[in-house]
N, C-alpha and C. Protein backbone atom coordinates (compact mmCIF):
# COMPACT_ATOMS: atom_id res chain seq x y z
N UNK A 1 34.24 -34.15 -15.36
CA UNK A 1 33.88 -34.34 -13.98
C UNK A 1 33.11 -33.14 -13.43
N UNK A 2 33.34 -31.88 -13.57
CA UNK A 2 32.63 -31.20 -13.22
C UNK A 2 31.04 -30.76 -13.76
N UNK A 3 31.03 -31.49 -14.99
CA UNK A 3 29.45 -31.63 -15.37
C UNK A 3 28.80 -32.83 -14.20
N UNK A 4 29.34 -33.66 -13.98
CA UNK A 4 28.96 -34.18 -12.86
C UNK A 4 28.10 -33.63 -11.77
N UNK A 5 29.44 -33.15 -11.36
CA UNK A 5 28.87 -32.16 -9.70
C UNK A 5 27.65 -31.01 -9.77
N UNK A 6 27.74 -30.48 -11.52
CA UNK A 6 26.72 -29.62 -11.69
C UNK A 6 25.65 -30.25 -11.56
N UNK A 7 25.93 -31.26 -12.60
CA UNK A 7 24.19 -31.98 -12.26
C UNK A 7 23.91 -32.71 -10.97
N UNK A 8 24.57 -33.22 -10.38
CA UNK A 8 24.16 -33.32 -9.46
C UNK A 8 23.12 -32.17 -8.08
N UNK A 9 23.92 -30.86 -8.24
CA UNK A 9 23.79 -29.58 -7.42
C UNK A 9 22.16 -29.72 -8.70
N UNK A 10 22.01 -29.71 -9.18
CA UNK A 10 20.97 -29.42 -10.00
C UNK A 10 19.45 -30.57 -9.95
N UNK A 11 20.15 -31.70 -9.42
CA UNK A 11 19.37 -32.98 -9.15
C UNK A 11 18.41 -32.38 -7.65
N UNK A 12 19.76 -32.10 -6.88
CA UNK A 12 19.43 -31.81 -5.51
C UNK A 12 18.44 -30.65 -5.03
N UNK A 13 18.57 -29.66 -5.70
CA UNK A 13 17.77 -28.23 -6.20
C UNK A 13 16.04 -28.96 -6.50
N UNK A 14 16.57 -29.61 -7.27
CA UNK A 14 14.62 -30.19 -8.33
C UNK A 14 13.94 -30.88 -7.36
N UNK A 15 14.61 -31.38 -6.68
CA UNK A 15 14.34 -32.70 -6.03
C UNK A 15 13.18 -31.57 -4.68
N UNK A 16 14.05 -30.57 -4.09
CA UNK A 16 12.97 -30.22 -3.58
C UNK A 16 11.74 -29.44 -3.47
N UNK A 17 11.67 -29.05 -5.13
CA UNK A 17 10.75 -28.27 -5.46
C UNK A 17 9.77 -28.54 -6.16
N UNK A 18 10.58 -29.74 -6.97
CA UNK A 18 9.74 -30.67 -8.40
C UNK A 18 8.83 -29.64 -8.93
N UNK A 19 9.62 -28.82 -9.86
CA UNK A 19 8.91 -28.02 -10.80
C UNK A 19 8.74 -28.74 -12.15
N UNK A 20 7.91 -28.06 -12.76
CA UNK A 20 8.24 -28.95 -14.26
C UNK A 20 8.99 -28.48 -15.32
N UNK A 21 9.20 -26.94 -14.96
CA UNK A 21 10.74 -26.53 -15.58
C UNK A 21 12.07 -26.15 -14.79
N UNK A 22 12.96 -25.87 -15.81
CA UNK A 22 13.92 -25.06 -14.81
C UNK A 22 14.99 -24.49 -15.74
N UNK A 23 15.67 -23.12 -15.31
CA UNK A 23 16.28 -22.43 -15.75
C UNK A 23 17.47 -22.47 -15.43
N UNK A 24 18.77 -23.05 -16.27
CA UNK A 24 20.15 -22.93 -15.65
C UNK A 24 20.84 -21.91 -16.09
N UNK A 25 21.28 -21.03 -15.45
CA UNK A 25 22.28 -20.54 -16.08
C UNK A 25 24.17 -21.04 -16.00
N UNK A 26 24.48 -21.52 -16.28
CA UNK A 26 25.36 -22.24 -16.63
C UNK A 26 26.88 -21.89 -16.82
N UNK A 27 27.97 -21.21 -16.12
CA UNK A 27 28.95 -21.01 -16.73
C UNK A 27 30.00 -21.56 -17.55
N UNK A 28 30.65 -21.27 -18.67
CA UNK A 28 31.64 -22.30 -19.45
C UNK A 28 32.31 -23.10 -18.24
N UNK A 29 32.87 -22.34 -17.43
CA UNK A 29 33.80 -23.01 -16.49
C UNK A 29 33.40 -24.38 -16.00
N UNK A 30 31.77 -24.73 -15.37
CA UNK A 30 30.90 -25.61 -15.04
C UNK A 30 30.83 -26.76 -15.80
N UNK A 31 30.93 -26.46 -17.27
CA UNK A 31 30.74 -27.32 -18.04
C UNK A 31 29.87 -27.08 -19.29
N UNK A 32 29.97 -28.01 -20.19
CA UNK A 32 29.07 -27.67 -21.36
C UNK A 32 27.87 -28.18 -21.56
N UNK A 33 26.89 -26.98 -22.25
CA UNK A 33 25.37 -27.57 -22.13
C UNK A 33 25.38 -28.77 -22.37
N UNK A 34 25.67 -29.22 -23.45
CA UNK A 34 25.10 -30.36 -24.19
C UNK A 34 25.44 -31.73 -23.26
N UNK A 35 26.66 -31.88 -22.50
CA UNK A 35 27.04 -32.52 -21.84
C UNK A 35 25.88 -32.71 -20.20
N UNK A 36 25.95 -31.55 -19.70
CA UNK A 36 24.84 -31.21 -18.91
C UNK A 36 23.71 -31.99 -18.86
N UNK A 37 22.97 -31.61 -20.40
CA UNK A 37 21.64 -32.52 -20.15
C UNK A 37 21.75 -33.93 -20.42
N UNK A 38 22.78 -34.60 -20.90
CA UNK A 38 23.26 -35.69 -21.09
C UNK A 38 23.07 -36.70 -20.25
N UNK A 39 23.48 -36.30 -19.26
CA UNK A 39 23.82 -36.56 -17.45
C UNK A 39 22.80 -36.27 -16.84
N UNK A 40 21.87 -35.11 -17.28
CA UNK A 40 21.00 -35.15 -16.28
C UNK A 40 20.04 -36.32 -16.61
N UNK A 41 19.64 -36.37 -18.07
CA UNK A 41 18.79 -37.16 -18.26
C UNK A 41 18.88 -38.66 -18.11
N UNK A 42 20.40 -39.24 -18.33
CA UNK A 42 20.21 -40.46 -17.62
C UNK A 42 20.73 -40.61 -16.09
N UNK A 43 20.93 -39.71 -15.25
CA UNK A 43 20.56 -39.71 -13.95
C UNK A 43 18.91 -39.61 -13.53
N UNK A 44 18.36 -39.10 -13.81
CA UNK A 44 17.00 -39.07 -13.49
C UNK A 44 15.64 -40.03 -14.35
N UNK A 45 16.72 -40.97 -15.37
CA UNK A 45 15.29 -41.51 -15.93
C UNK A 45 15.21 -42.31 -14.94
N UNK A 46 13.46 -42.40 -16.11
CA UNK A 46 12.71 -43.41 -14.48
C UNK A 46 12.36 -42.68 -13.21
N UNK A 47 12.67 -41.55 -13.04
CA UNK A 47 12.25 -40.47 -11.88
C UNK A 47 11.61 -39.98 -11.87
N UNK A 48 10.90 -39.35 -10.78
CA UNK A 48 9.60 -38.00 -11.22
C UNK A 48 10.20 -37.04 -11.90
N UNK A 49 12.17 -36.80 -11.86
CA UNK A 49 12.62 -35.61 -12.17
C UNK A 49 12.25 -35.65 -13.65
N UNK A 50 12.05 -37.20 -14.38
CA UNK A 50 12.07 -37.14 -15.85
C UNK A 50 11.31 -36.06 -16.83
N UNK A 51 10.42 -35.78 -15.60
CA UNK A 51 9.42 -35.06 -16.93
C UNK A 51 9.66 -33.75 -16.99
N UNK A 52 10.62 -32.87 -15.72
CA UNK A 52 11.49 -31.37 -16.16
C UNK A 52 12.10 -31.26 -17.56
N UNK A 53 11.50 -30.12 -17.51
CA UNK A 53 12.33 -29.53 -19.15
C UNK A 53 13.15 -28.57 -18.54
N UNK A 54 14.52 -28.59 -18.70
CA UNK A 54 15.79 -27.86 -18.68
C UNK A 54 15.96 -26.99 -19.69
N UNK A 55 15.72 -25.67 -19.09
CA UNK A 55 16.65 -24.52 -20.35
C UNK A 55 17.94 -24.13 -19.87
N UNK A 56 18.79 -24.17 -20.36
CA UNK A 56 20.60 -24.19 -20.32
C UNK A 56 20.77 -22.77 -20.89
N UNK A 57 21.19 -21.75 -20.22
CA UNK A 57 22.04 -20.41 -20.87
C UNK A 57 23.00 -20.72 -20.62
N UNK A 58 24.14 -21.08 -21.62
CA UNK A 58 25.19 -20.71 -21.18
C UNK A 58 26.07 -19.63 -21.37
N UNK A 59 26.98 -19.65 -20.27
CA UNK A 59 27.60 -18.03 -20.14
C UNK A 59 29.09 -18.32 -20.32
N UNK A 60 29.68 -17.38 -21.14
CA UNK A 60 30.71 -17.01 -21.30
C UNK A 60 32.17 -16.70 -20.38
N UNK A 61 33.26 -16.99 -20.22
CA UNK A 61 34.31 -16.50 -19.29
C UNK A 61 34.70 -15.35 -19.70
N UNK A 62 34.59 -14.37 -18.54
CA UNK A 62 34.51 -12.82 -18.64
C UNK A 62 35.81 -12.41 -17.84
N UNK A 63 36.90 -12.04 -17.93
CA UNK A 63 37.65 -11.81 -16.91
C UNK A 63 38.33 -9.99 -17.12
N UNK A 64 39.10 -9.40 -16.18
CA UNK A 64 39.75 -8.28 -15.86
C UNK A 64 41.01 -8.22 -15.41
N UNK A 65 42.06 -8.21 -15.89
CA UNK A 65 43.47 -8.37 -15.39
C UNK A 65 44.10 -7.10 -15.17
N UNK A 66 45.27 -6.91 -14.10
CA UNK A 66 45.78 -5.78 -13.96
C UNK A 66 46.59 -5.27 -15.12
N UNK A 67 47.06 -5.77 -16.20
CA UNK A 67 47.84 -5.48 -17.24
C UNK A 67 46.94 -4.64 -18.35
N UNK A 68 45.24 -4.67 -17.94
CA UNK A 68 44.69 -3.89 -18.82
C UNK A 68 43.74 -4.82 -19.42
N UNK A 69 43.79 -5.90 -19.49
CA UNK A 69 42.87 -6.90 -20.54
C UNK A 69 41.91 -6.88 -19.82
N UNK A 70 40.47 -6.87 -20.45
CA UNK A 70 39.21 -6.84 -19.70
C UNK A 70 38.66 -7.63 -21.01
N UNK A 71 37.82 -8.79 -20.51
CA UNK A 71 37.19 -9.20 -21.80
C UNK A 71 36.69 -10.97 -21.44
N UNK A 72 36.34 -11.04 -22.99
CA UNK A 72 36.43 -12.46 -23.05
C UNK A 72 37.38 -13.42 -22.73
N UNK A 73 37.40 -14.66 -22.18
CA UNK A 73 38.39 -15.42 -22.55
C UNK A 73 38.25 -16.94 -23.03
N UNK A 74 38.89 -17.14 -24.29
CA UNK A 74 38.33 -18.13 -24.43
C UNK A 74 39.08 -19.56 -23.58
N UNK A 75 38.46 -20.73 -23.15
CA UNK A 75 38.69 -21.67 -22.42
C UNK A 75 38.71 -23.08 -23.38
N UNK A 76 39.99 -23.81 -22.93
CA UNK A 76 39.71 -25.33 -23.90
C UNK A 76 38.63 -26.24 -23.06
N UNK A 77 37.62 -26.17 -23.17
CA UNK A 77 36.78 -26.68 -21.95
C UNK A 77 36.39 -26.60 -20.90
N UNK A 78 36.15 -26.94 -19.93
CA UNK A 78 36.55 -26.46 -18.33
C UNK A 78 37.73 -26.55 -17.97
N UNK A 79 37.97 -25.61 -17.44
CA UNK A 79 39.27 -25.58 -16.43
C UNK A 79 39.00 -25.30 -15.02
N UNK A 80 39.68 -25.26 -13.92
CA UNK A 80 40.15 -24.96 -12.68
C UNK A 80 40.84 -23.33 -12.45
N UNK A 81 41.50 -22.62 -13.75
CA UNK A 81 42.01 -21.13 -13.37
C UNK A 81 41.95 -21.13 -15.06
N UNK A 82 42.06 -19.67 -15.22
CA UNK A 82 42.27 -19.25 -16.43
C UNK A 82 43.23 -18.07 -16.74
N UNK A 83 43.94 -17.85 -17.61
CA UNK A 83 44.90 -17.18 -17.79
C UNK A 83 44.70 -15.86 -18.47
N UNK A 84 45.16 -14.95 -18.20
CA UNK A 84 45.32 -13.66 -18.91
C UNK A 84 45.77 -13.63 -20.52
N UNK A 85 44.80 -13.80 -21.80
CA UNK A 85 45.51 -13.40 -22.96
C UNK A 85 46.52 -12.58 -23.43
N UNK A 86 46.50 -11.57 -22.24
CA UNK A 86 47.62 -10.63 -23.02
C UNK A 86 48.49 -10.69 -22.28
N UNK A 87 48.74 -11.01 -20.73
CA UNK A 87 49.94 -11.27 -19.85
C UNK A 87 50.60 -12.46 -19.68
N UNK A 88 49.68 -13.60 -19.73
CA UNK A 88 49.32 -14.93 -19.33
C UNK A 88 49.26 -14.87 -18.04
N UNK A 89 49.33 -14.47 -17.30
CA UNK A 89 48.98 -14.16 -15.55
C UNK A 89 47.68 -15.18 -15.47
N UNK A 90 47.25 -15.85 -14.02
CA UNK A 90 46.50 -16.45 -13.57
C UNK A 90 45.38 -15.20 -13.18
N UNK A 91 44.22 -15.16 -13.84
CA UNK A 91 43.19 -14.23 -13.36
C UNK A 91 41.66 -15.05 -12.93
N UNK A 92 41.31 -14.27 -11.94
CA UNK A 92 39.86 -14.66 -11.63
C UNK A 92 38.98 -14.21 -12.71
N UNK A 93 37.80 -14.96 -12.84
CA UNK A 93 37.01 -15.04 -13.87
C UNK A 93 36.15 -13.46 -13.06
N UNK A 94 34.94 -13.55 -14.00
CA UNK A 94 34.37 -11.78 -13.55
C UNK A 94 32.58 -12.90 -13.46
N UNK A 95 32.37 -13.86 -14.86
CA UNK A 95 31.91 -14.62 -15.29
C UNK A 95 32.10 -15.56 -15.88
N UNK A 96 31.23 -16.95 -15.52
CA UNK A 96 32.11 -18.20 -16.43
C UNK A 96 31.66 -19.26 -15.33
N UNK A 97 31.78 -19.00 -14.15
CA UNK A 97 31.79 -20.16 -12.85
C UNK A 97 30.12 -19.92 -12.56
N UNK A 98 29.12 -19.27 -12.80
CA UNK A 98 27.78 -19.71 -12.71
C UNK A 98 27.25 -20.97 -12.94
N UNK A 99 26.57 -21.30 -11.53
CA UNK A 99 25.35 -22.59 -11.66
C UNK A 99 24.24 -21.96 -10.77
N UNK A 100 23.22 -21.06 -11.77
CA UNK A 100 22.38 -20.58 -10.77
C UNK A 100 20.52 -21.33 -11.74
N UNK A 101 20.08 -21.81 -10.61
CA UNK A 101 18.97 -22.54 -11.20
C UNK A 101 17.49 -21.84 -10.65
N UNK A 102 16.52 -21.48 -11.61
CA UNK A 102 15.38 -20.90 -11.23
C UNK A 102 14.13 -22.19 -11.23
N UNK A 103 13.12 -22.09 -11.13
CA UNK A 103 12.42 -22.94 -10.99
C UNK A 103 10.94 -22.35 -11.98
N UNK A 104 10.22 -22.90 -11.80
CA UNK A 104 9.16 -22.77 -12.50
C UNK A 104 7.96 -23.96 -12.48
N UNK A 105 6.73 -23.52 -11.98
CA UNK A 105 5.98 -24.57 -11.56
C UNK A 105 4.63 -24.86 -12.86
């Protein structure tokens, strides 16, 4: 579901710029590339959006906990919170929740 809402936020973005590329950067948390363009592309066939080419970075969950862990973390997919590897504590991500889209004409 939340590849959903991305593409959508990403539909809405194109829609008023209609570039013919675009740059996502993408956090794990958001969802996964492959899924991403999945959705975008059959939301928009048949659209002017069809003929954008999407580049997808995706980014990693980066987090910092008070127990000392600073790092990667790995995620079973998207989630909603993520946990501390070495405490299990509920920690905010540092990186991971990015949907930032550039344009390109």
């Amino acid at each position: 579901m939340h590849e959903q809402s991305a593409v959508q936020t990403i539909i809405e973005t194109l829609k008023t710029t209609n570039p013919k590329k675009a740059k996502i950067k993408l956090g794990m948390m958001r969802g996964e590339k492959s899924r991403i363009l999945d959705i975008f592309k059959n939301q928009v066939q048949d659209t002017p959006l069809e003929q954008i080419k999407l580049e997808i970075e995706q980014t990693p969950v980066t987090s910092r906990c008070q127990c000392g862990f600073e790092g990667t973390v790995d995620i079973p997919g998207h989630v909603h919170f993520i946990r501390c590897p070495k405490c299990s504590k509920i920690i905010d991500p540092l990186t991971g929740n990015e949907l930032e889209i550039t344009t390109e004409e």
